[in-house]
C-alpha atoms as a PDB file:
ATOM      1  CA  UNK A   1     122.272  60.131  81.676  1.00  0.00           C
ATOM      2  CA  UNK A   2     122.133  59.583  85.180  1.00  0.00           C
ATOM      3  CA  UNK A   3     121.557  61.522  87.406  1.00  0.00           C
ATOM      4  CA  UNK A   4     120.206  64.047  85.099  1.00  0.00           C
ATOM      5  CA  UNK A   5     120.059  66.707  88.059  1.00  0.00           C
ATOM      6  CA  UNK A   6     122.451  67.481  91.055  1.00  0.00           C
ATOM      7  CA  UNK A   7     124.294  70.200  92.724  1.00  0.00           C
ATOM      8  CA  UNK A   8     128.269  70.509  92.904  1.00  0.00           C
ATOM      9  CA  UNK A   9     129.896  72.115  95.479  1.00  0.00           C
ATOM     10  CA  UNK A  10     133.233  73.455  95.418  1.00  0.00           C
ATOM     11  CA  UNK A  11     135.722  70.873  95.866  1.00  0.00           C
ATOM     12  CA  UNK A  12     133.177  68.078  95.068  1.00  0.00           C
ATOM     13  CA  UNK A  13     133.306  65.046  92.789  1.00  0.00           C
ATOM     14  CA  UNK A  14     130.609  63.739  91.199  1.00  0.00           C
ATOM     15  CA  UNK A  15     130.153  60.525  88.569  1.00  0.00           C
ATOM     16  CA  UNK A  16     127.679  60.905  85.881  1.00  0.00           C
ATOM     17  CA  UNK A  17     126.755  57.764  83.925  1.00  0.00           C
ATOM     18  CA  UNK A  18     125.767  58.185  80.134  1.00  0.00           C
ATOM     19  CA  UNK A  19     124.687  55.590  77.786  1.00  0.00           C
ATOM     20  CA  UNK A  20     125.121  56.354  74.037  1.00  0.00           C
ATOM     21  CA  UNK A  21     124.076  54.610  71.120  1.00  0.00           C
ATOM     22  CA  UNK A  22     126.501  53.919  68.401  1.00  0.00           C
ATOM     23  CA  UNK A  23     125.168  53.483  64.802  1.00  0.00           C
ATOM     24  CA  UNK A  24     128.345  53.947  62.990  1.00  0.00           C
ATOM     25  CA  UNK A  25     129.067  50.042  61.780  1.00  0.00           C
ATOM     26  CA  UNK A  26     132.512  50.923  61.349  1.00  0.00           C
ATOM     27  CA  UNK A  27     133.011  52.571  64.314  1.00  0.00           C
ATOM     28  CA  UNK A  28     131.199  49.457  65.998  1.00  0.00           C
ATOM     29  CA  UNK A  29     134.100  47.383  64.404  1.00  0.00           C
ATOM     30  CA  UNK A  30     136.705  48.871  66.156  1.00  0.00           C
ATOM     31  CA  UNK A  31     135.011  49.024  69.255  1.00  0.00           C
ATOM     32  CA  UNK A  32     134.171  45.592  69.216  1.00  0.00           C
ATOM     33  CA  UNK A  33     138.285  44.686  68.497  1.00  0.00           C
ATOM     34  CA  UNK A  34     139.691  47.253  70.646  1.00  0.00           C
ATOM     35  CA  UNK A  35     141.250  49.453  68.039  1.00  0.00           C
ATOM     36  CA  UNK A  36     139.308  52.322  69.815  1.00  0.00           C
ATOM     37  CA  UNK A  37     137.998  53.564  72.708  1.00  0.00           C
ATOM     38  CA  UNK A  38     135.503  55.590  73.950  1.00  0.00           C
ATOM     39  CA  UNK A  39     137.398  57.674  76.532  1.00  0.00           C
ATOM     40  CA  UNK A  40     137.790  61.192  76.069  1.00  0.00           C
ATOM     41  CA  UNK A  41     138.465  64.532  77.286  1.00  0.00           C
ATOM     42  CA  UNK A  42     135.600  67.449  77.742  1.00  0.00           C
ATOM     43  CA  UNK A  43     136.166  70.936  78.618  1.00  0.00           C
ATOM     44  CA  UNK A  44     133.541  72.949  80.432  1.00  0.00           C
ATOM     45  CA  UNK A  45     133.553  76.413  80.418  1.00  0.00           C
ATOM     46  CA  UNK A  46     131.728  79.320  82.826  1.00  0.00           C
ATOM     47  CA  UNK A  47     131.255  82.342  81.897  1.00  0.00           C
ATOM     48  CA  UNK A  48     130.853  83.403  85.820  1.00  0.00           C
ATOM     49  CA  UNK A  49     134.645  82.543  86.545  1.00  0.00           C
ATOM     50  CA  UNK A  50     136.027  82.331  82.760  1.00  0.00           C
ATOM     51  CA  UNK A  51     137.929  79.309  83.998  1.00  0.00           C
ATOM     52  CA  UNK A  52     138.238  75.615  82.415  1.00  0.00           C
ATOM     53  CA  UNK A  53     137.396  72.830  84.117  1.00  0.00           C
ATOM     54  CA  UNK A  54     138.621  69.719  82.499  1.00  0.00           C
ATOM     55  CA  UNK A  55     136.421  66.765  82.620  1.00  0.00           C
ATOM     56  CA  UNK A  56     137.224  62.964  82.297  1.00  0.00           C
ATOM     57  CA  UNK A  57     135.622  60.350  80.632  1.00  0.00           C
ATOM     58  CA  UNK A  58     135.995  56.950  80.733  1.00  0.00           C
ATOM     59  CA  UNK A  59     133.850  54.612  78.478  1.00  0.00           C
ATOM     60  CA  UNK A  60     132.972  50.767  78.934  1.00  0.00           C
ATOM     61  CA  UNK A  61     131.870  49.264  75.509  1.00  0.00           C
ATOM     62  CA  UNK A  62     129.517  46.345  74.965  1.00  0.00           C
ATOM     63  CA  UNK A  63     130.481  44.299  72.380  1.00  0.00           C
ATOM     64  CA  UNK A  64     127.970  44.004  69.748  1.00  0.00           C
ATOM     65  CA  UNK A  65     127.285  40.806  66.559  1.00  0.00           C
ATOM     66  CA  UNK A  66     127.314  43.779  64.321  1.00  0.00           C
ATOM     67  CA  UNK A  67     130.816  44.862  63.304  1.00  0.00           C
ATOM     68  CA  UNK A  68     132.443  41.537  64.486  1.00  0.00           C
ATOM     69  CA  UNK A  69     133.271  38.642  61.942  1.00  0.00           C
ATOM     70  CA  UNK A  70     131.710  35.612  60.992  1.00  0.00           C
ATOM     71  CA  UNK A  71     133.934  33.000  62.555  1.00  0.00           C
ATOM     72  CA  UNK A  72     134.052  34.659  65.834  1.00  0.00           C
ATOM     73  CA  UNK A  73     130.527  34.452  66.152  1.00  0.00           C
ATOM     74  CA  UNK A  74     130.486  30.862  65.111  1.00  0.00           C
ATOM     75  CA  UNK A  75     133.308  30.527  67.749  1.00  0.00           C
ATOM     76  CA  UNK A  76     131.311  31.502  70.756  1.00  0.00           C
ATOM     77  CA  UNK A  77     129.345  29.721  72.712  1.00  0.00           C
ATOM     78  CA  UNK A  78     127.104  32.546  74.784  1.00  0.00           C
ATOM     79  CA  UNK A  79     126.059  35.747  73.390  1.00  0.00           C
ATOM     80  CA  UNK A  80     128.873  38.473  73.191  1.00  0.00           C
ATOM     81  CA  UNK A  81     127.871  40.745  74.924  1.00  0.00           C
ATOM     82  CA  UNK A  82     128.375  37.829  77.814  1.00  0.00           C
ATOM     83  CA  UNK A  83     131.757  36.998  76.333  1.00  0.00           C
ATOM     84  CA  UNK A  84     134.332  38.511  78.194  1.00  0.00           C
ATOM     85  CA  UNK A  85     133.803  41.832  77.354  1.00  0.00           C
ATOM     86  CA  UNK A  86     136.487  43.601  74.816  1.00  0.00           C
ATOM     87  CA  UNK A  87     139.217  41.399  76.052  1.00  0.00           C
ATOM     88  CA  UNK A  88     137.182  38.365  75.515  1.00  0.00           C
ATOM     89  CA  UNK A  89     136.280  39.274  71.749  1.00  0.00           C
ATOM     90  CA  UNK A  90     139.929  40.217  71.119  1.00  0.00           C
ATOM     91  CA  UNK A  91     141.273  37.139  72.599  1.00  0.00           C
ATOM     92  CA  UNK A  92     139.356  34.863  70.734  1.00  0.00           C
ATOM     93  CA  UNK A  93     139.898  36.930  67.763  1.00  0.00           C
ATOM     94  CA  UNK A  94     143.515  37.023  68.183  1.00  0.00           C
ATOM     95  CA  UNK A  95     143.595  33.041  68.345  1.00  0.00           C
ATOM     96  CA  UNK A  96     141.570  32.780  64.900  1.00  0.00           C
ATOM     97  CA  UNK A  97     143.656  35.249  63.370  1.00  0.00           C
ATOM     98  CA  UNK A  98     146.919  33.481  64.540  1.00  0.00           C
ATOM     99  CA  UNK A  99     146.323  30.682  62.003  1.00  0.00           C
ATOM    100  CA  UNK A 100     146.376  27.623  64.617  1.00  0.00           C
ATOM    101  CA  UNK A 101     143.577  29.601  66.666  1.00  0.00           C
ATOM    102  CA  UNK A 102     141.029  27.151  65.824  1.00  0.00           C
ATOM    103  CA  UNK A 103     143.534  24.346  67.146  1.00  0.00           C
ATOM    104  CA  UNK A 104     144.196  26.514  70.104  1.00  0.00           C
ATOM    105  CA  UNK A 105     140.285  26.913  70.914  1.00  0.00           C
ATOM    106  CA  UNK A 106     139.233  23.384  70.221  1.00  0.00           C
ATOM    107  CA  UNK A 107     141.482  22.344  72.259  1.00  0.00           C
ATOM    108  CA  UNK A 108     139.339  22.829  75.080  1.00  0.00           C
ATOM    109  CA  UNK A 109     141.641  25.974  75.875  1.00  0.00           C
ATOM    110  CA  UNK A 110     140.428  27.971  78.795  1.00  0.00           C
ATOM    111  CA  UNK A 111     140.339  31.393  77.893  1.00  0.00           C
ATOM    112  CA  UNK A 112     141.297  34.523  80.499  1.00  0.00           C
ATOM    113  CA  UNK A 113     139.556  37.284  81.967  1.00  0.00           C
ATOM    114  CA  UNK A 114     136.477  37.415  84.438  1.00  0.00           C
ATOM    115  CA  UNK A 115     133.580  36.218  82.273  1.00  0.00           C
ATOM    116  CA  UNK A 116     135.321  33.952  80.187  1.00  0.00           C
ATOM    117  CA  UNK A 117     136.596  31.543  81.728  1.00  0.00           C
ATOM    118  CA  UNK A 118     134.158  29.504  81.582  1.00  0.00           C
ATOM    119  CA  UNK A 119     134.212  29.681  77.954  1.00  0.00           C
ATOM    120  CA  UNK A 120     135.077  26.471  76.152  1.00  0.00           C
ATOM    121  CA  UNK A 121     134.933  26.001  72.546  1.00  0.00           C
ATOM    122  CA  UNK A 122     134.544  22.600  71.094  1.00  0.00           C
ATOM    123  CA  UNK A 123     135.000  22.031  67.415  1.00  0.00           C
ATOM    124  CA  UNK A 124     131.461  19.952  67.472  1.00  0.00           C
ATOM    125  CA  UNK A 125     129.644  22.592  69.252  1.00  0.00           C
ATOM    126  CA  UNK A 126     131.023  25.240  66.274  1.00  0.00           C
ATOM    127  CA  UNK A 127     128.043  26.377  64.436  1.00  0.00           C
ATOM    128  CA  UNK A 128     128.720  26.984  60.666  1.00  0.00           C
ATOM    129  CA  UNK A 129     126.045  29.967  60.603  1.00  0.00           C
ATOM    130  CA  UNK A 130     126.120  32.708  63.755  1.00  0.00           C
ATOM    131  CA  UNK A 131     122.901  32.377  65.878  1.00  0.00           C
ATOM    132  CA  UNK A 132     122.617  35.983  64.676  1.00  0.00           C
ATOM    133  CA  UNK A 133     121.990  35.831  60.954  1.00  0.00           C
ATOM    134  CA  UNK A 134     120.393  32.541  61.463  1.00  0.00           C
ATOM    135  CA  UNK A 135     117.649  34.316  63.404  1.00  0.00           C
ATOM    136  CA  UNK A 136     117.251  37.677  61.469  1.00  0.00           C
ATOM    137  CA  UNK A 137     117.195  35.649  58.154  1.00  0.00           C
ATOM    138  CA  UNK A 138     114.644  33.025  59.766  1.00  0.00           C
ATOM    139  CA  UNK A 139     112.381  35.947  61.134  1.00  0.00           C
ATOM    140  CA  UNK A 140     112.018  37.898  57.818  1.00  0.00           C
ATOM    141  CA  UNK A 141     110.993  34.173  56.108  1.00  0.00           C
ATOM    142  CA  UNK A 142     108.492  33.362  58.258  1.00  0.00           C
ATOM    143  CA  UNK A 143     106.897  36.255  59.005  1.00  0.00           C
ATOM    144  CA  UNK A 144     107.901  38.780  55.512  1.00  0.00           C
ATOM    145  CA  UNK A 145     107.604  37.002  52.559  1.00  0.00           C
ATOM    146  CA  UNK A 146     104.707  39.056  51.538  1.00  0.00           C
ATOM    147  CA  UNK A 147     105.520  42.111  52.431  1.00  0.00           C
ATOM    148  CA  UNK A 148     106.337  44.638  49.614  1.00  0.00           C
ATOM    149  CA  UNK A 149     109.452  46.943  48.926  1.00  0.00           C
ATOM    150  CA  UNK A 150     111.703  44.434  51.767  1.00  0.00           C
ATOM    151  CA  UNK A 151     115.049  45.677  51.656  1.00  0.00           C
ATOM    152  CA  UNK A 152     114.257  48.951  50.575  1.00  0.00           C
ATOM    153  CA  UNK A 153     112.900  51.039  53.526  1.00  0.00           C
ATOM    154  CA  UNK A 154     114.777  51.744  56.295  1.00  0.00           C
ATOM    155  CA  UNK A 155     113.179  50.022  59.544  1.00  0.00           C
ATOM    156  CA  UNK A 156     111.782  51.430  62.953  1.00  0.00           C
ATOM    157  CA  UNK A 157     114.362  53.191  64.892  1.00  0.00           C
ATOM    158  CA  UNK A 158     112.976  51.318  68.096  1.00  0.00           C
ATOM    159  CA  UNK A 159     112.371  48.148  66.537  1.00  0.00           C
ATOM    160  CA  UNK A 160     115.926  48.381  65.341  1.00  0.00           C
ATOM    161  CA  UNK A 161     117.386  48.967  68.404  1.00  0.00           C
ATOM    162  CA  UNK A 162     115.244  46.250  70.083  1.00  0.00           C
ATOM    163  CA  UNK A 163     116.413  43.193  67.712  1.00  0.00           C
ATOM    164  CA  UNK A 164     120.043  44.369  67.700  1.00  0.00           C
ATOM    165  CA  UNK A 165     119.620  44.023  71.953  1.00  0.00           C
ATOM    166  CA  UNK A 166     117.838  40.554  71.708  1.00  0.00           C
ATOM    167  CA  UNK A 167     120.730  39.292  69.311  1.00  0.00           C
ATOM    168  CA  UNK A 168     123.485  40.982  71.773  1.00  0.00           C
ATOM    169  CA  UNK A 169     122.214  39.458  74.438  1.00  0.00           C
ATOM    170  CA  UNK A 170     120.845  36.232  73.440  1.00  0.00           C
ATOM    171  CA  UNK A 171     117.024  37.117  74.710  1.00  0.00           C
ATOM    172  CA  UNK A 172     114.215  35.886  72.825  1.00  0.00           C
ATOM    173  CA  UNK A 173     112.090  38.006  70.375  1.00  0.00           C
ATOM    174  CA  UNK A 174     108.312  39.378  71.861  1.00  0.00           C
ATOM    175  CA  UNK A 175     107.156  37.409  68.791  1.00  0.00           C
ATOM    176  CA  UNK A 176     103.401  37.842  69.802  1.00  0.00           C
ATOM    177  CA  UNK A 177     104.013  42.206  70.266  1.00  0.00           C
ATOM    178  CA  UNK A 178     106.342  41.945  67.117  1.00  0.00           C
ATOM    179  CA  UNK A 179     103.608  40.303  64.968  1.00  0.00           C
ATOM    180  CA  UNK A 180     100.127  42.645  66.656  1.00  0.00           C
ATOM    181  CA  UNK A 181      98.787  45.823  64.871  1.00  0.00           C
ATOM    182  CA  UNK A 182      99.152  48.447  67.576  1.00  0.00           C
ATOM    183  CA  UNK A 183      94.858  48.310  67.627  1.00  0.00           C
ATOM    184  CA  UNK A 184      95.119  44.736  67.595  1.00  0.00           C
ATOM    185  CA  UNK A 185      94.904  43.462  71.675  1.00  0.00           C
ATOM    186  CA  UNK A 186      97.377  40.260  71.970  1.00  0.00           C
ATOM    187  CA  UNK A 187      95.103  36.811  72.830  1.00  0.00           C
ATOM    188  CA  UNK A 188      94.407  36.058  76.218  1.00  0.00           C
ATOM    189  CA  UNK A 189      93.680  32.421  75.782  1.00  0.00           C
ATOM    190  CA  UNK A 190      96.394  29.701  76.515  1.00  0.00           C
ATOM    191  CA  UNK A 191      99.129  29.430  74.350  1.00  0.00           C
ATOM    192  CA  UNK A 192      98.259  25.874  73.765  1.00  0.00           C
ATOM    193  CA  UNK A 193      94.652  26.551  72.334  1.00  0.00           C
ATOM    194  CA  UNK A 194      95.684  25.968  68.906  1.00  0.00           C
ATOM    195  CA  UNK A 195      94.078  22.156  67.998  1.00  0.00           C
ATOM    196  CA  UNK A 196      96.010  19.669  68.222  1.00  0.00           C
ATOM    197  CA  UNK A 197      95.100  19.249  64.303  1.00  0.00           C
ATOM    198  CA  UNK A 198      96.096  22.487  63.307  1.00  0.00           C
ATOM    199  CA  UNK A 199      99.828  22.272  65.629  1.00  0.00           C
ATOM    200  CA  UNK A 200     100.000  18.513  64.184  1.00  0.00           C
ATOM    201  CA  UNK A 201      99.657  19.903  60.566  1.00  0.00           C
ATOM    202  CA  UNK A 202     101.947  22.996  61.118  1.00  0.00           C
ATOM    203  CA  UNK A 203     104.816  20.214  61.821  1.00  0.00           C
ATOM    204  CA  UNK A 204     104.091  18.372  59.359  1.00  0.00           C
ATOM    205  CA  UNK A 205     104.616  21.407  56.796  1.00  0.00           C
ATOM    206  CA  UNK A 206     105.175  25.160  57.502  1.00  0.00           C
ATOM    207  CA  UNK A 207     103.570  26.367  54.193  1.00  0.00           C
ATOM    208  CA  UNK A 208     100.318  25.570  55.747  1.00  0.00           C
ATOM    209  CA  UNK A 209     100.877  29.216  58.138  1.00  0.00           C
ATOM    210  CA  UNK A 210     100.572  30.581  54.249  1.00  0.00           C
ATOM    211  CA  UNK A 211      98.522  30.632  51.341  1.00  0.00           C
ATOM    212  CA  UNK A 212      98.868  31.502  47.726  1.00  0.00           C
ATOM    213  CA  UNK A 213      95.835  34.247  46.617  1.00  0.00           C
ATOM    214  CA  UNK A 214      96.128  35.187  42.954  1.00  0.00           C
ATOM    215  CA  UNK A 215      99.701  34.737  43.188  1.00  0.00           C
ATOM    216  CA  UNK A 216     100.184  36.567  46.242  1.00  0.00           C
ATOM    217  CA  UNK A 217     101.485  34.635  49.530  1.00  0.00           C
ATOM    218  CA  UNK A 218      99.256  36.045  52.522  1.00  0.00           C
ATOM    219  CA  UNK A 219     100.304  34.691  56.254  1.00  0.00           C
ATOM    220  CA  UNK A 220      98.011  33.536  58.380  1.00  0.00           C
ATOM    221  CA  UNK A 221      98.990  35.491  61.440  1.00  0.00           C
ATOM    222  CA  UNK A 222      96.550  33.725  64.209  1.00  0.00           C
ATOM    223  CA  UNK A 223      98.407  30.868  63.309  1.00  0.00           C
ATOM    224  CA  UNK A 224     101.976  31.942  63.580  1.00  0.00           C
ATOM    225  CA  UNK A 225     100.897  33.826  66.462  1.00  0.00           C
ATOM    226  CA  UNK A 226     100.024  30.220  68.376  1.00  0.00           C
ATOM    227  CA  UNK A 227     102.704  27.828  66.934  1.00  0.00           C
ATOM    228  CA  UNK A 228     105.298  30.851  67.927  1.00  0.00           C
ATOM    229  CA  UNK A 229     104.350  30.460  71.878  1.00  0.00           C
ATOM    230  CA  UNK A 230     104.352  26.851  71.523  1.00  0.00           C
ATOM    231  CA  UNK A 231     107.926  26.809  69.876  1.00  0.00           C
ATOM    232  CA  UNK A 232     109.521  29.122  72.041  1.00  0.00           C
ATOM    233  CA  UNK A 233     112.798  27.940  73.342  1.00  0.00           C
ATOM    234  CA  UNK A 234     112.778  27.391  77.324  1.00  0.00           C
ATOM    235  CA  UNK A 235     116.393  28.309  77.724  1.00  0.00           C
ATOM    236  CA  UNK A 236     116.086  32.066  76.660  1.00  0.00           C
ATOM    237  CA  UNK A 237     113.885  34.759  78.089  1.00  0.00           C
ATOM    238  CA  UNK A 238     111.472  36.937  75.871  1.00  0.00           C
ATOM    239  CA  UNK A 239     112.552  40.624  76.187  1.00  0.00           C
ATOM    240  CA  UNK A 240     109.570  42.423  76.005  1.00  0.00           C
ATOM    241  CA  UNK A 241     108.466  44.600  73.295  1.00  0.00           C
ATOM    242  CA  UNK A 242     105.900  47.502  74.799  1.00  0.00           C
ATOM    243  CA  UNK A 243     105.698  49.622  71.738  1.00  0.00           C
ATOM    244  CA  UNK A 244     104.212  47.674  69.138  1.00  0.00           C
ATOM    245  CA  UNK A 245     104.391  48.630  65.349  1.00  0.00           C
ATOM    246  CA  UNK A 246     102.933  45.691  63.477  1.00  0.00           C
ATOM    247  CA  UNK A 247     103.941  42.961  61.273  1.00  0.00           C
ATOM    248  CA  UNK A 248     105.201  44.840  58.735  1.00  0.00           C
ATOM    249  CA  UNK A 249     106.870  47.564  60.656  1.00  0.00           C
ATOM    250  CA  UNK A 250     108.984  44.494  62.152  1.00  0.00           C
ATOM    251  CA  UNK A 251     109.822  42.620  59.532  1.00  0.00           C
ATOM    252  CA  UNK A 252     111.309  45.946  57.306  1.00  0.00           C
ATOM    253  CA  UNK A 253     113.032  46.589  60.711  1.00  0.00           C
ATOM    254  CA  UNK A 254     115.003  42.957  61.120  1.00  0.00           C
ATOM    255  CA  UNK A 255     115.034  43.514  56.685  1.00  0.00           C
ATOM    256  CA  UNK A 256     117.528  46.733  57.912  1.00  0.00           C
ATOM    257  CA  UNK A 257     119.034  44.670  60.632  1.00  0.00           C
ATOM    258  CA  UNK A 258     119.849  42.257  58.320  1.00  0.00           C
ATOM    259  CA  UNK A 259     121.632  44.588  56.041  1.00  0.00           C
ATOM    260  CA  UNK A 260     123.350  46.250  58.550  1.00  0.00           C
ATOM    261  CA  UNK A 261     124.590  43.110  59.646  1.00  0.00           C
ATOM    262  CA  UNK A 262     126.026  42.069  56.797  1.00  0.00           C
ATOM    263  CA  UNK A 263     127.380  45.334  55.864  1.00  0.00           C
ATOM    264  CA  UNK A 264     129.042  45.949  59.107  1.00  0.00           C
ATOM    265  CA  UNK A 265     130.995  42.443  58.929  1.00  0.00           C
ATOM    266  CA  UNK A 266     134.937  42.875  59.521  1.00  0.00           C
ATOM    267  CA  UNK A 267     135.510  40.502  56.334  1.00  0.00           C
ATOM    268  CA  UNK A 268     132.884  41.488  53.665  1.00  0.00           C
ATOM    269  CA  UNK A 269     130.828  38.433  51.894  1.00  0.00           C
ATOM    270  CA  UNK A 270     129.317  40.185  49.544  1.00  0.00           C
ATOM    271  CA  UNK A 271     130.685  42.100  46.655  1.00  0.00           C
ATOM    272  CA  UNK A 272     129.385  46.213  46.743  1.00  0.00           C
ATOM    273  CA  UNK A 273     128.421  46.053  42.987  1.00  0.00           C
ATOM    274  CA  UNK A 274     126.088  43.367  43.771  1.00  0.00           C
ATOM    275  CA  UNK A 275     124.072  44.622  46.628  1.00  0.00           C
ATOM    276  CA  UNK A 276     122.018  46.521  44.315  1.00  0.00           C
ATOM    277  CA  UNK A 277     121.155  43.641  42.127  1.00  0.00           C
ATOM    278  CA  UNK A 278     119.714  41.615  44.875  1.00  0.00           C
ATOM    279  CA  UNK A 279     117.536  44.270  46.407  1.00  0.00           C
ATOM    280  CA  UNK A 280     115.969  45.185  43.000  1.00  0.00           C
ATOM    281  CA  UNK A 281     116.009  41.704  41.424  1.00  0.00           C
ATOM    282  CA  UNK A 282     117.622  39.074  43.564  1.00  0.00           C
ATOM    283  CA  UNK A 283     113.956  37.861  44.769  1.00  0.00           C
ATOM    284  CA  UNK A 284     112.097  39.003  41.990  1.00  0.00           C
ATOM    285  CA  UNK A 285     112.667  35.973  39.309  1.00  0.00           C
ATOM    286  CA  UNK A 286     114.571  33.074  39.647  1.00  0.00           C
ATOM    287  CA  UNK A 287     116.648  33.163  36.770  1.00  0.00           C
ATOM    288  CA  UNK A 288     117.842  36.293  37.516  1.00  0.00           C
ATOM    289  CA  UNK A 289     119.126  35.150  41.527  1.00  0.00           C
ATOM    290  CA  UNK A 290     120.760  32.171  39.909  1.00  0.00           C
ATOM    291  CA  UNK A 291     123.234  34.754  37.878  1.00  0.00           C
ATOM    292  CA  UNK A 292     123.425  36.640  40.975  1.00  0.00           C
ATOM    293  CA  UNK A 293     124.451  33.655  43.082  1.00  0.00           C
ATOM    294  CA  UNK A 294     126.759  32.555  40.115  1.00  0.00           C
ATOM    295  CA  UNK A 295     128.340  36.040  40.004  1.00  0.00           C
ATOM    296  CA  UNK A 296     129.524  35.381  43.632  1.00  0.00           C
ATOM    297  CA  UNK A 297     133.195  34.812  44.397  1.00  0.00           C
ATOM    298  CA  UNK A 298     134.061  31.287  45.860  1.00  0.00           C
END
């Protein structure tokens, strides 16, 4: 809240700014589509006087990925919470929904409103995953696949709230703080240090940032920690991560991103009675994700 103190004479007006975190997906769905609001009413009451003062407020949502759909996401081509806003997400919404939206939107159609105007869809620049899921889903393979119980304990409240802001707003992830042991101090060498053998034979395959120990796959974190910096995309900026909680702290947080995600989706692609199954078996044995992924509706 800001400002958090201040004095109010009679007759005065003052404007108070409060930020509030919504973590009810389905909430965040209508939100994101318009189909609610955040403006309300408050009544404040003094005992001194005994009288009611009504109080009016007026909230500005930020669109979020979680609670909107699939093809919107894959429809944009910034981050949404630079697309326009409300209006923006409901007017490209409203052209997918009508049926010859797509048409409509690869037809180079200019949409309305103050920041998107600029926005332009092309069919070829249409990406058949969102940015979104692509990056939660690539983050818990690289850096999670040996990490035990995944999918089955809530993650970090902060961490939580930090990946859902980098996917919002396109930054990148503080892969280095997300990856470091809070005791662990971050390198101070350049970036580049790695050998050129070891960067040349990370290209060449990715299973060389793990190894297999008594049937247990164990990351080699110094590693991922240098080909990370030298892969970072130069368009986005890193949003920096000051509270670190180590690996494994991060990667059950972006496991409970995930499945918020997914969960919070306006058109469901999973069925309920399945969710179980693939937390408690789906990466367990292979046989047994096969019949999951053949149980799946087309």
């Amino acid at each position: 809240m800001s400002p958090r103190t201040g004095a109010l004479l009679p007759g005065d007006v003052m404007k108070l700014n409060i930020t509030v975190l919504v973590r009810d997906t389905a909430l965040c769905r209508r939100l994101n589509f318009g189909q609610e609001t955040l403006d309300d009413m408050f009544v404040l009451h003094t005992d001194l006087s005994g009288k009611d003062t009504f109080i009016t407020a007026s909230g500005v949502w930020q669109p979020t990925a979680f609670g909107s759909s699939l093809e919107l996401l894959c429809s944009l081509n910034k981050p949404i919470r630079f697309s326009g806003g409300v209006e923006g997400v409901k007017l490209v919404a409203g052209y997918l929904e009508s049926g010859k939206g797509r048409e409509l939107i690869d037809a180079s159609t200019v949409l309305v409103g103050s920041d998107v105007k600029e926005m332009i869809i092309n069919p070829e620049r249409n990406s058949s995953i969102p940015n979104e899921l692509w990056r939660l889903v690539d983050f818990i393979y690289r850096y999670g696949m040996d990490v035990d119980n995944l999918f089955k304990i809530s993650g970090d409240a902060t961490l939580v709230q930090y990946i859902v802001e980098c996917l919002d707003t396109g930054a990148e992830f503080d892969i280095e703080a997300l990856l470091l042991d809070y005791e662990q101090e971050p390198e101070q060498s350049n970036p580049d240090s790695a050998s050129q053998e070891e960067l040349h034979k990370v290209s060449e395959s990715e299973t060389l940032e793990a190894t297999i120990n008594n049937g247990i796959i164990v990351l080699d974190i110094d590693l991922l920690l240098k080909t990370s910096k030298n892969n970072v995309p130069t368009k986005g900026k890193i949003l920096k991560l000051f509270r670190r909680k180590g690996r494994v702290a991060s990667v059950h947080a972006f496991a409970d991103c995930l499945l918020k995600f997914l969960d919070a989706l306006a058109v469901s692609i999973m069925v309920p009675s399945l969710y179980l199954s693939c937390i408690q078996e789906g990466y367990v044995d292979i046989a047994v994700s096969q019949n999951i992924i053949a149980a799946l509706p087309p």
